[in-house]
PDB file of N, CA and C in Angstrom:
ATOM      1  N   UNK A   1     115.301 105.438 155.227  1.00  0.00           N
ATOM      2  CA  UNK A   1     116.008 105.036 154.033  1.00  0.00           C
ATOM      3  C   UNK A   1     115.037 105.038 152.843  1.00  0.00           C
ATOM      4  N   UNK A   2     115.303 105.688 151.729  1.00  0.00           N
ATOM      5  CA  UNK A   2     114.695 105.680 150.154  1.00  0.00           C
ATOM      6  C   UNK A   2     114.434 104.382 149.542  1.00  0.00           C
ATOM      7  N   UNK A   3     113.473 104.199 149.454  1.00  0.00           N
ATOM      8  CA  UNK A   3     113.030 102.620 149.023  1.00  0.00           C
ATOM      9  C   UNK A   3     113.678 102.850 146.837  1.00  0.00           C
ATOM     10  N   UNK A   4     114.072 101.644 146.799  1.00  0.00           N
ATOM     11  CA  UNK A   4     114.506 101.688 145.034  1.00  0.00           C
ATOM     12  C   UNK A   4     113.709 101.269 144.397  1.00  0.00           C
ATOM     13  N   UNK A   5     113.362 101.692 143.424  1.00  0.00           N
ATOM     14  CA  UNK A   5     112.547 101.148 142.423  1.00  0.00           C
ATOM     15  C   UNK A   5     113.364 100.163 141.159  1.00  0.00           C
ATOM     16  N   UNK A   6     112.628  99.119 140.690  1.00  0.00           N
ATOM     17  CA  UNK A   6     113.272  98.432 139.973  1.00  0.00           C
ATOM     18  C   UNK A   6     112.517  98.950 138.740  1.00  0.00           C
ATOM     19  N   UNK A   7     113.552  99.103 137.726  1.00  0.00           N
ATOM     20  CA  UNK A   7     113.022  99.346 136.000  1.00  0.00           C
ATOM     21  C   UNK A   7     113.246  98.681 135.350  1.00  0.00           C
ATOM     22  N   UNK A   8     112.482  97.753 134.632  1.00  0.00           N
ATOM     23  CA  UNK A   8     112.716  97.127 134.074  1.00  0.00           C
ATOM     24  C   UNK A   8     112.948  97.340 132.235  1.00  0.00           C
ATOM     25  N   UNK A   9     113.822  96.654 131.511  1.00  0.00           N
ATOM     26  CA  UNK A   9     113.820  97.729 130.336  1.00  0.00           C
ATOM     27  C   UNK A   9     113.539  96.479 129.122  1.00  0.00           C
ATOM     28  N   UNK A  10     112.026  95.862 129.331  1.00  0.00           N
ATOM     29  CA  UNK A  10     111.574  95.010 128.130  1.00  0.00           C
ATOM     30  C   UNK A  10     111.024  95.798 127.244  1.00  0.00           C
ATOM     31  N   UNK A  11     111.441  95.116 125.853  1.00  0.00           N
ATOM     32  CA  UNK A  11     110.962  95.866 124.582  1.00  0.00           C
ATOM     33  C   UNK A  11     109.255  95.179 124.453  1.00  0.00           C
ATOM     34  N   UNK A  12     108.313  96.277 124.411  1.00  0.00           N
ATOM     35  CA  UNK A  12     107.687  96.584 124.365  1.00  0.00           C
ATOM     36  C   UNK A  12     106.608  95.896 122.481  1.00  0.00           C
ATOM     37  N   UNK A  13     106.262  95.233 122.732  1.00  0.00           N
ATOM     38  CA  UNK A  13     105.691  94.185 121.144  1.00  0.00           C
ATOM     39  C   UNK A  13     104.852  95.914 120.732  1.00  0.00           C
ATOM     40  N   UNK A  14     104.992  96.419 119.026  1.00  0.00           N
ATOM     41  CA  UNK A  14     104.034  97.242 118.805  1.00  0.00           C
ATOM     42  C   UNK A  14     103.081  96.954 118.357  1.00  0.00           C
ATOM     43  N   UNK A  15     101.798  97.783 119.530  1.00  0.00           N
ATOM     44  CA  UNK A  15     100.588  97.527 118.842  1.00  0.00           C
ATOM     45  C   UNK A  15      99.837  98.633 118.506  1.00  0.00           C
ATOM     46  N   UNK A  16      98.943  98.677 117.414  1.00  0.00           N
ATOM     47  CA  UNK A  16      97.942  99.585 116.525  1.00  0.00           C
ATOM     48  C   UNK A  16      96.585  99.600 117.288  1.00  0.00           C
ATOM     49  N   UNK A  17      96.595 100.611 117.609  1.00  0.00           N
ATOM     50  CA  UNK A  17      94.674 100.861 117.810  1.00  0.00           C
ATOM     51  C   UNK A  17      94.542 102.024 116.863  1.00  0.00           C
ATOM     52  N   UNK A  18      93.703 100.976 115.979  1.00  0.00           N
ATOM     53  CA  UNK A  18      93.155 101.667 115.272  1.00  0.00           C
ATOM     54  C   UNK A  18      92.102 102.753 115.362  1.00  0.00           C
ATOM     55  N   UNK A  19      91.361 102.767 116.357  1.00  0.00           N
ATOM     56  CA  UNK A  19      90.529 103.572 116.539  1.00  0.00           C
ATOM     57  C   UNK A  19      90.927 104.841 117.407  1.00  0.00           C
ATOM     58  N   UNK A  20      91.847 105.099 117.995  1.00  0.00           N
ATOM     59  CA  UNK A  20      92.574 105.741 118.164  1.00  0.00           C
ATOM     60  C   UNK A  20      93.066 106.921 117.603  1.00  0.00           C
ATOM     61  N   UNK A  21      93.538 106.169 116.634  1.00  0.00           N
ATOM     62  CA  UNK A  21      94.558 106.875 115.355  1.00  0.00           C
ATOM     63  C   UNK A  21      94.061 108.390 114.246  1.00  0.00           C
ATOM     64  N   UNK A  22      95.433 108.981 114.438  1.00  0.00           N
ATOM     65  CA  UNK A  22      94.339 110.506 113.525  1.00  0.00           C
ATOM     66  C   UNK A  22      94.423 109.462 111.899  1.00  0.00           C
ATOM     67  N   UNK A  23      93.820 110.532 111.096  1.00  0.00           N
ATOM     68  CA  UNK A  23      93.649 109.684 109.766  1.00  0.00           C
ATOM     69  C   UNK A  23      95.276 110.017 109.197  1.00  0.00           C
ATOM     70  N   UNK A  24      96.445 110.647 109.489  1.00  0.00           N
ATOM     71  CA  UNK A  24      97.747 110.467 108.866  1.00  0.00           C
ATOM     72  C   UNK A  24      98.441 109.584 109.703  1.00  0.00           C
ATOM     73  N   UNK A  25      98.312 109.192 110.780  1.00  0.00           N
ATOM     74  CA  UNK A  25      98.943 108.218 111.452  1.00  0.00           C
ATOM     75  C   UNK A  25      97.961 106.764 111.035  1.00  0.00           C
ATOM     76  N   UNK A  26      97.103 106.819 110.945  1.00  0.00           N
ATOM     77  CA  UNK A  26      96.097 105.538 110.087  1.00  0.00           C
ATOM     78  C   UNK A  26      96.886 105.208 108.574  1.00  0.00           C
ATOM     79  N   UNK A  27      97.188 106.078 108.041  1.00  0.00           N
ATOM     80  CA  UNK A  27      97.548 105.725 106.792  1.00  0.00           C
ATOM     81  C   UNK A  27      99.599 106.110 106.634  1.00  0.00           C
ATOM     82  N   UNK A  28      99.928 105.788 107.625  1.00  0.00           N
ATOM     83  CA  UNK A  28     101.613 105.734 108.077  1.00  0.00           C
ATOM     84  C   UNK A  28     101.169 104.184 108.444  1.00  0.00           C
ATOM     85  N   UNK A  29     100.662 103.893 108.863  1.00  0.00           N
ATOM     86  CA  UNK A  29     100.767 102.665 109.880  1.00  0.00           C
ATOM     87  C   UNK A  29     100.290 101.455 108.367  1.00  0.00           C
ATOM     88  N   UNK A  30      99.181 101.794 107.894  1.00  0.00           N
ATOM     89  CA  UNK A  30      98.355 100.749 106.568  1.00  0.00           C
ATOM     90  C   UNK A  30      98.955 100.925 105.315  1.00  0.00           C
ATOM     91  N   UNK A  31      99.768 101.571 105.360  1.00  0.00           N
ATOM     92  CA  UNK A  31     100.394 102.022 103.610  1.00  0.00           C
ATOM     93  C   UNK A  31      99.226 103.143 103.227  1.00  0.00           C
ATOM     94  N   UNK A  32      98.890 102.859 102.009  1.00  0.00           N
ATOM     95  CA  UNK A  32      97.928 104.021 101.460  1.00  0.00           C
ATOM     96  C   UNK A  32      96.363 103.495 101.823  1.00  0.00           C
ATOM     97  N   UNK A  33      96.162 102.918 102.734  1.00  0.00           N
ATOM     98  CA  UNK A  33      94.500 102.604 102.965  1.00  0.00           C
ATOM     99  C   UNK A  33      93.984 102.977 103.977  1.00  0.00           C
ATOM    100  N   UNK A  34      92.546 103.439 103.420  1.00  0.00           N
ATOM    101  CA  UNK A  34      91.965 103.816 104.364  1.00  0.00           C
ATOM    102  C   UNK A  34      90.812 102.628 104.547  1.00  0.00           C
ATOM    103  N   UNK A  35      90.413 102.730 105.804  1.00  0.00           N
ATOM    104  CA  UNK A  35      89.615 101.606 106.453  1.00  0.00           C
ATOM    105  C   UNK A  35      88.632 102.822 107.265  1.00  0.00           C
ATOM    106  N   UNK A  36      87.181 102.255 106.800  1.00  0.00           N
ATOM    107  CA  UNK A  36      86.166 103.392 107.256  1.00  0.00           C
ATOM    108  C   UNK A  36      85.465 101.578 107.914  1.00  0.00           C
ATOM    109  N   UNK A  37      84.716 101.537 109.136  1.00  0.00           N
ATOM    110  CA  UNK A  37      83.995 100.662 109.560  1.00  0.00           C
ATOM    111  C   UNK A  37      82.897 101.312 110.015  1.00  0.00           C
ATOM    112  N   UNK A  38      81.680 100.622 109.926  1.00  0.00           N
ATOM    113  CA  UNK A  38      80.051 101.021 109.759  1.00  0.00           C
ATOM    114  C   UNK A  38      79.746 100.137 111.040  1.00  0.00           C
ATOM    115  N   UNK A  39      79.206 100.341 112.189  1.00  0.00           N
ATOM    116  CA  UNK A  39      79.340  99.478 113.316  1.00  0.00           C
ATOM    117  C   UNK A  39      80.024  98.207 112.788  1.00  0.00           C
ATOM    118  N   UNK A  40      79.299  96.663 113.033  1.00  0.00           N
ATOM    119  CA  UNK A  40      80.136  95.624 112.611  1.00  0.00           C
ATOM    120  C   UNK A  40      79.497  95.155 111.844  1.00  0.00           C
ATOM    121  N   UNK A  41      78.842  96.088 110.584  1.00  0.00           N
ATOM    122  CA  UNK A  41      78.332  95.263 110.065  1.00  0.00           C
ATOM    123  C   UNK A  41      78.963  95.572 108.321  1.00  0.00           C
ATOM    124  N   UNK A  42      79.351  96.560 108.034  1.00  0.00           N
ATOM    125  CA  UNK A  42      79.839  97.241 107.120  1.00  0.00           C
ATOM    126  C   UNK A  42      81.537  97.781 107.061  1.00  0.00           C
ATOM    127  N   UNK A  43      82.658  97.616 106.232  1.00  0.00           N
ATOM    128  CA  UNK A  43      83.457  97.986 106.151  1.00  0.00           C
ATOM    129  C   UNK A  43      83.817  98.785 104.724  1.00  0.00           C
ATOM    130  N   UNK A  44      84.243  99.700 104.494  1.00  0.00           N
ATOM    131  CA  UNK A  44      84.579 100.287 103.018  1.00  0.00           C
ATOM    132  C   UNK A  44      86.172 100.287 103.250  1.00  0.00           C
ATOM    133  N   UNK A  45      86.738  99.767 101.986  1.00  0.00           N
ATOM    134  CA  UNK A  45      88.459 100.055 102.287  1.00  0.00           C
ATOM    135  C   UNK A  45      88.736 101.035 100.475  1.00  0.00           C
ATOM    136  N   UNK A  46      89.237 101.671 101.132  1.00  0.00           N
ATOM    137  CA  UNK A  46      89.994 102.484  99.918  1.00  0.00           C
ATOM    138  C   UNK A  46      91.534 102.041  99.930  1.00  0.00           C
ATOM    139  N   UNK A  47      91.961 101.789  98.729  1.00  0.00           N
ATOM    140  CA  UNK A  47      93.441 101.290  98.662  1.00  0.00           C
ATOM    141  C   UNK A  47      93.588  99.592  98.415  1.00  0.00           C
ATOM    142  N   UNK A  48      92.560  98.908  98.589  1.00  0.00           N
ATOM    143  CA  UNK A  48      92.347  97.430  98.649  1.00  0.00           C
ATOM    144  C   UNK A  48      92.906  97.396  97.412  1.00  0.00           C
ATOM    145  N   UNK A  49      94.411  95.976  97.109  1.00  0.00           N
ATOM    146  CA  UNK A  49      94.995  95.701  95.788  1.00  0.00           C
ATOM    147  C   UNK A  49      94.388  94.840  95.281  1.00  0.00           C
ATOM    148  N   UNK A  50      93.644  93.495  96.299  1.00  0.00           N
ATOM    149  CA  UNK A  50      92.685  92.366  95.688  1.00  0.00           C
ATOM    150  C   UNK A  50      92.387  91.537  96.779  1.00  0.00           C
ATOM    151  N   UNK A  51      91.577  90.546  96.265  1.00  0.00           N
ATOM    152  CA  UNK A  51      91.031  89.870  97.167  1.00  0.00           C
ATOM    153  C   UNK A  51      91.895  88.755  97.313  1.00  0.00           C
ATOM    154  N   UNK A  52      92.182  88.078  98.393  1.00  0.00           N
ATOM    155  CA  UNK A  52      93.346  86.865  98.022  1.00  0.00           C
ATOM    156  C   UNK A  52      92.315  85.803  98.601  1.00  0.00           C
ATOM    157  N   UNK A  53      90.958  86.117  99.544  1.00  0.00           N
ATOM    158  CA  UNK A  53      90.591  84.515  99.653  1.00  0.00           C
ATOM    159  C   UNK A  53      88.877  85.416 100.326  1.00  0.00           C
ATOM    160  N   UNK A  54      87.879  84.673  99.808  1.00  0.00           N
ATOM    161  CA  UNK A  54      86.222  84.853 100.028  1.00  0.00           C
ATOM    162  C   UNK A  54      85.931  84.036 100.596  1.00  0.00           C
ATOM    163  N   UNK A  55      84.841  83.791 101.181  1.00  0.00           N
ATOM    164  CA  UNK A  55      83.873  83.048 101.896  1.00  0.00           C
ATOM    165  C   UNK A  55      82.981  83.835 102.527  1.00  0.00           C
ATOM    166  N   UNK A  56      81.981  82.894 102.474  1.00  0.00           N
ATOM    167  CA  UNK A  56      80.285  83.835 103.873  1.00  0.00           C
ATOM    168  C   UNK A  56      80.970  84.312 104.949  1.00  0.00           C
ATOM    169  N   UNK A  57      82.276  83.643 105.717  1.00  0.00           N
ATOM    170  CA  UNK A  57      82.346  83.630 107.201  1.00  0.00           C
ATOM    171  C   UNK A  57      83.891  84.305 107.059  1.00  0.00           C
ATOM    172  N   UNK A  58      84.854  84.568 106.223  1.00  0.00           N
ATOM    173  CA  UNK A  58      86.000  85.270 105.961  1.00  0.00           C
ATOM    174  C   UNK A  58      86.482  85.726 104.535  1.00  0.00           C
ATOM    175  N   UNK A  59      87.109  87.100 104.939  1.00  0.00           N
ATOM    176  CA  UNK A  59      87.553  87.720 103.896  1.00  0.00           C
ATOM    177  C   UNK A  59      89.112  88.200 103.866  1.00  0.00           C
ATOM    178  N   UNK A  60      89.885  87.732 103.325  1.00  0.00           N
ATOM    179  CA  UNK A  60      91.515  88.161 103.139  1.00  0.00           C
ATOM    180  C   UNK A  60      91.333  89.186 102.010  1.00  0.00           C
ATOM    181  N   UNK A  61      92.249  90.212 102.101  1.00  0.00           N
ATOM    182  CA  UNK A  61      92.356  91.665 101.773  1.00  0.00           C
ATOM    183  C   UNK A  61      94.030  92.166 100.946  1.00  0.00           C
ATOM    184  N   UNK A  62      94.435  92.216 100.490  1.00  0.00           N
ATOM    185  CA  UNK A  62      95.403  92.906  99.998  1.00  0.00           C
ATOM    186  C   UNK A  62      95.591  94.499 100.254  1.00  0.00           C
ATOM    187  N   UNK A  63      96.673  94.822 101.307  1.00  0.00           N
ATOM    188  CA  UNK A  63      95.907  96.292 101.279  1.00  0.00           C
ATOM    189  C   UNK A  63      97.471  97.019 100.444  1.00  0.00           C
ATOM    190  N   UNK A  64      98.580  96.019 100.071  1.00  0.00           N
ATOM    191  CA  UNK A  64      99.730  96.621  99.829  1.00  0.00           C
ATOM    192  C   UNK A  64     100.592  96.554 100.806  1.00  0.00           C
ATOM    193  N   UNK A  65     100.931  97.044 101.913  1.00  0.00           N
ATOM    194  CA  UNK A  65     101.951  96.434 102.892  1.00  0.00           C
ATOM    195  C   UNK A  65     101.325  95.647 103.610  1.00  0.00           C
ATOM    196  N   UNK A  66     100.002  96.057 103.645  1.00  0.00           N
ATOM    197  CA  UNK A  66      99.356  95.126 105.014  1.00  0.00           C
ATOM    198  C   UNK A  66      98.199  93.702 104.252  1.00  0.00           C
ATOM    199  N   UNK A  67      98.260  92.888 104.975  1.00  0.00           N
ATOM    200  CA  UNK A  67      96.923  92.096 104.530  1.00  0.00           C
ATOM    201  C   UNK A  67      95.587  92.640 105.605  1.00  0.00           C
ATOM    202  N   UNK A  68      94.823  92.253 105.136  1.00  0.00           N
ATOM    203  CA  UNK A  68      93.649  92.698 106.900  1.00  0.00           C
ATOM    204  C   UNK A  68      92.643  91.121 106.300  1.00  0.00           C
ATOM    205  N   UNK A  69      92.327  90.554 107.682  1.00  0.00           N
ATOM    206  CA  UNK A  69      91.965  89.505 107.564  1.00  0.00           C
ATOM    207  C   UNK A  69      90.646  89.746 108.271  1.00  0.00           C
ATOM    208  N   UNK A  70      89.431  89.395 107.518  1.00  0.00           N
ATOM    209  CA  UNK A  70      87.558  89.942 108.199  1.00  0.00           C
ATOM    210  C   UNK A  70      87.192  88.786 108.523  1.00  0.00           C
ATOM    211  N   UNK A  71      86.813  88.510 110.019  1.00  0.00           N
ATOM    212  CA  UNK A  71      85.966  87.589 109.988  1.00  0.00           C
ATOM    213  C   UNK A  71      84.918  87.050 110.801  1.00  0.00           C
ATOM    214  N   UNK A  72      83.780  86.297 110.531  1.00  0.00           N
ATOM    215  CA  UNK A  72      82.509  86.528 111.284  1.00  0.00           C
ATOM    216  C   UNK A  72      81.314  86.219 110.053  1.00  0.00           C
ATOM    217  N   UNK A  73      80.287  86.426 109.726  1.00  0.00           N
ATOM    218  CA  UNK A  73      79.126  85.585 108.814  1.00  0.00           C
ATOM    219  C   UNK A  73      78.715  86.522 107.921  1.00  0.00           C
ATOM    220  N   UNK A  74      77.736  86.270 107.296  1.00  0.00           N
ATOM    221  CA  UNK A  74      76.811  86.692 105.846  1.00  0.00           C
ATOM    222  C   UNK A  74      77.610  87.415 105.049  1.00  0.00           C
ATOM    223  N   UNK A  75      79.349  87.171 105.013  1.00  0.00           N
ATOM    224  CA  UNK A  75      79.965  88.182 104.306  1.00  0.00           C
ATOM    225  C   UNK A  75      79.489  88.040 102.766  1.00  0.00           C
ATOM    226  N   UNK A  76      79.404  89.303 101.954  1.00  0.00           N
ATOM    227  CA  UNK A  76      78.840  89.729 100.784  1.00  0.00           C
ATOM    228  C   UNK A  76      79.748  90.463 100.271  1.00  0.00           C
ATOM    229  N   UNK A  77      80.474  90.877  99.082  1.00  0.00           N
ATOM    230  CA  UNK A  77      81.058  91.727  98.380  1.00  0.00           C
ATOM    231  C   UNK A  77      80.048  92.576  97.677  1.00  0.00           C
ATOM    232  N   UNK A  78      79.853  93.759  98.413  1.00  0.00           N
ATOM    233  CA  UNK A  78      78.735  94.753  97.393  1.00  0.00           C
ATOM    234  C   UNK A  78      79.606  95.782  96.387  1.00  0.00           C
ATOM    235  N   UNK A  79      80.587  95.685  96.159  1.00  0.00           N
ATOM    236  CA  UNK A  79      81.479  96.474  95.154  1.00  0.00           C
ATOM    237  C   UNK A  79      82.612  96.452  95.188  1.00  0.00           C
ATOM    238  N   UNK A  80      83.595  96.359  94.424  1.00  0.00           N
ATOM    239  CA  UNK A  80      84.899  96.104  94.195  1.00  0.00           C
ATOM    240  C   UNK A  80      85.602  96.915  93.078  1.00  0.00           C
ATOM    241  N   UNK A  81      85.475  98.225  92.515  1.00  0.00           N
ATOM    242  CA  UNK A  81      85.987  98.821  91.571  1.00  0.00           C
ATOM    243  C   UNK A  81      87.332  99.785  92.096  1.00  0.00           C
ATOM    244  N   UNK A  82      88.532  99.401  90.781  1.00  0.00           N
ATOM    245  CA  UNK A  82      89.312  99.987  91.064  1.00  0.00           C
ATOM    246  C   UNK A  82      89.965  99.895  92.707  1.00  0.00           C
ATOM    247  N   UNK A  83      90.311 100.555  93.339  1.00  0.00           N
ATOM    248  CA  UNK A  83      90.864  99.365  94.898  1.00  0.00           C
ATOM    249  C   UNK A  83      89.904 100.562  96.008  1.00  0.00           C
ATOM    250  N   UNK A  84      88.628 100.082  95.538  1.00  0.00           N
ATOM    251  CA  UNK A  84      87.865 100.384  96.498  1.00  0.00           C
ATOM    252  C   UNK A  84      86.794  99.398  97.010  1.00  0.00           C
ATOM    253  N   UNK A  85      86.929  98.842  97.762  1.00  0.00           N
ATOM    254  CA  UNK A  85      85.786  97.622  98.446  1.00  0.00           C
ATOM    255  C   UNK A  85      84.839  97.778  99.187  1.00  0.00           C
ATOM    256  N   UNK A  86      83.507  97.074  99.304  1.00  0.00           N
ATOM    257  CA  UNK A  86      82.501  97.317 100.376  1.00  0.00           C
ATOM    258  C   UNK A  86      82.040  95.600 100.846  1.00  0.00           C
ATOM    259  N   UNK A  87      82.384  95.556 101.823  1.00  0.00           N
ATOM    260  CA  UNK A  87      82.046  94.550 102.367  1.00  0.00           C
ATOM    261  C   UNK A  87      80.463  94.523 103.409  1.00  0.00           C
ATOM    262  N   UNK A  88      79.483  93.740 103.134  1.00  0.00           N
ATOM    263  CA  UNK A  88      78.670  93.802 104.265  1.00  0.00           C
ATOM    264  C   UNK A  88      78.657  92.435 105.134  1.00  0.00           C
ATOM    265  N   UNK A  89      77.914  92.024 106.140  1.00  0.00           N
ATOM    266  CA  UNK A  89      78.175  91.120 107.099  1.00  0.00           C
ATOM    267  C   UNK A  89      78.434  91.341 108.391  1.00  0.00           C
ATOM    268  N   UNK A  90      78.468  90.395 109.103  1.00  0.00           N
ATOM    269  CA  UNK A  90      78.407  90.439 110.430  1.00  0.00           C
ATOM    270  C   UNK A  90      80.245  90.145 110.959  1.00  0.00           C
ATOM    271  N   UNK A  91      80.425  91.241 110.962  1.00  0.00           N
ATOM    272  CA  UNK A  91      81.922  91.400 111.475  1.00  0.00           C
ATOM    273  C   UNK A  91      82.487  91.174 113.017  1.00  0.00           C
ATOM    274  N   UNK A  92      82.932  89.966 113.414  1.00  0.00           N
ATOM    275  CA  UNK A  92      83.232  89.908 114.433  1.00  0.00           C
ATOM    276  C   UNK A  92      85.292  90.214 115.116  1.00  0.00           C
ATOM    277  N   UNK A  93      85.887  90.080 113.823  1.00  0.00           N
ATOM    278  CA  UNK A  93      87.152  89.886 114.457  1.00  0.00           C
ATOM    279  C   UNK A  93      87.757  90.906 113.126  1.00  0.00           C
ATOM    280  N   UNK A  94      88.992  91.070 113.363  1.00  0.00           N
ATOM    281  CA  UNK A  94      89.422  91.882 112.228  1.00  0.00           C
ATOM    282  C   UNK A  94      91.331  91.746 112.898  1.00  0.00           C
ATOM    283  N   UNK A  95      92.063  90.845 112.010  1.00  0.00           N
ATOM    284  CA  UNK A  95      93.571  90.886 112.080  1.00  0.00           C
ATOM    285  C   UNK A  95      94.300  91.244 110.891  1.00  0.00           C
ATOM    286  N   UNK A  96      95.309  91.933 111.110  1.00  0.00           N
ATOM    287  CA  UNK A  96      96.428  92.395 110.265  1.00  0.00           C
ATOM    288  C   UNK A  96      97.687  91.927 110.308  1.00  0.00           C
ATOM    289  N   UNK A  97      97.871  91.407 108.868  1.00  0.00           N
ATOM    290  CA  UNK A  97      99.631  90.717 108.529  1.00  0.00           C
ATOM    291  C   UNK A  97     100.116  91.673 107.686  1.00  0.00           C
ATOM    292  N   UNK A  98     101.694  90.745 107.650  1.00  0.00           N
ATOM    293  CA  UNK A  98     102.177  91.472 106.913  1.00  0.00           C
ATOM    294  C   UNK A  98     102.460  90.777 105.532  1.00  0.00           C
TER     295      UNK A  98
END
């Protein structure tokens, strides 16, 4: 006798790997930003609308649909012109809202 398999049909939560991603599916998924990361110590964002909150140890991001939330120590703002950002520091975590 044919043994049955059970299928189960749960919806599935979506998740982003970013590192993954070609650079047009990166920027389908972020609105218009691009996110370049330098091991964990450096991030450049192109598309950044503003900063909504600083500190040494976290950084909140405006990216336009998305927020991206940095966080981890010695954070520094080394440039901010026009909606291009450079963050340096010791990057340990990195979450995205909406």
């Amino acid at each position: 006798m044919a043994k049955k398999l059970k299928v189960g049909l749960k919806k599935q939560a979506k998740k982003i790997n970013l590192f993954n991603l070609s650079t047009d599916s990166a920027f389908s998924e972020l609105g218009e930003s691009h996110i370049n990361f330098i091991d964990n110590k450096k991030v450049i964002i192109d598309g950044c609308k503003s900063v909504i909150d600083y500190d040494e140890n976290f950084v909140t991001l405006n990216l336009g649909k998305k927020i991206i939330y940095l966080f981890g120590s010695c954070f520094e703002i080394l440039d901010f012109t026009d909606a291009n950002i450079t963050i340096v520091g010791k990057i340990s975590k990195v979450e995205f809202g909406e």
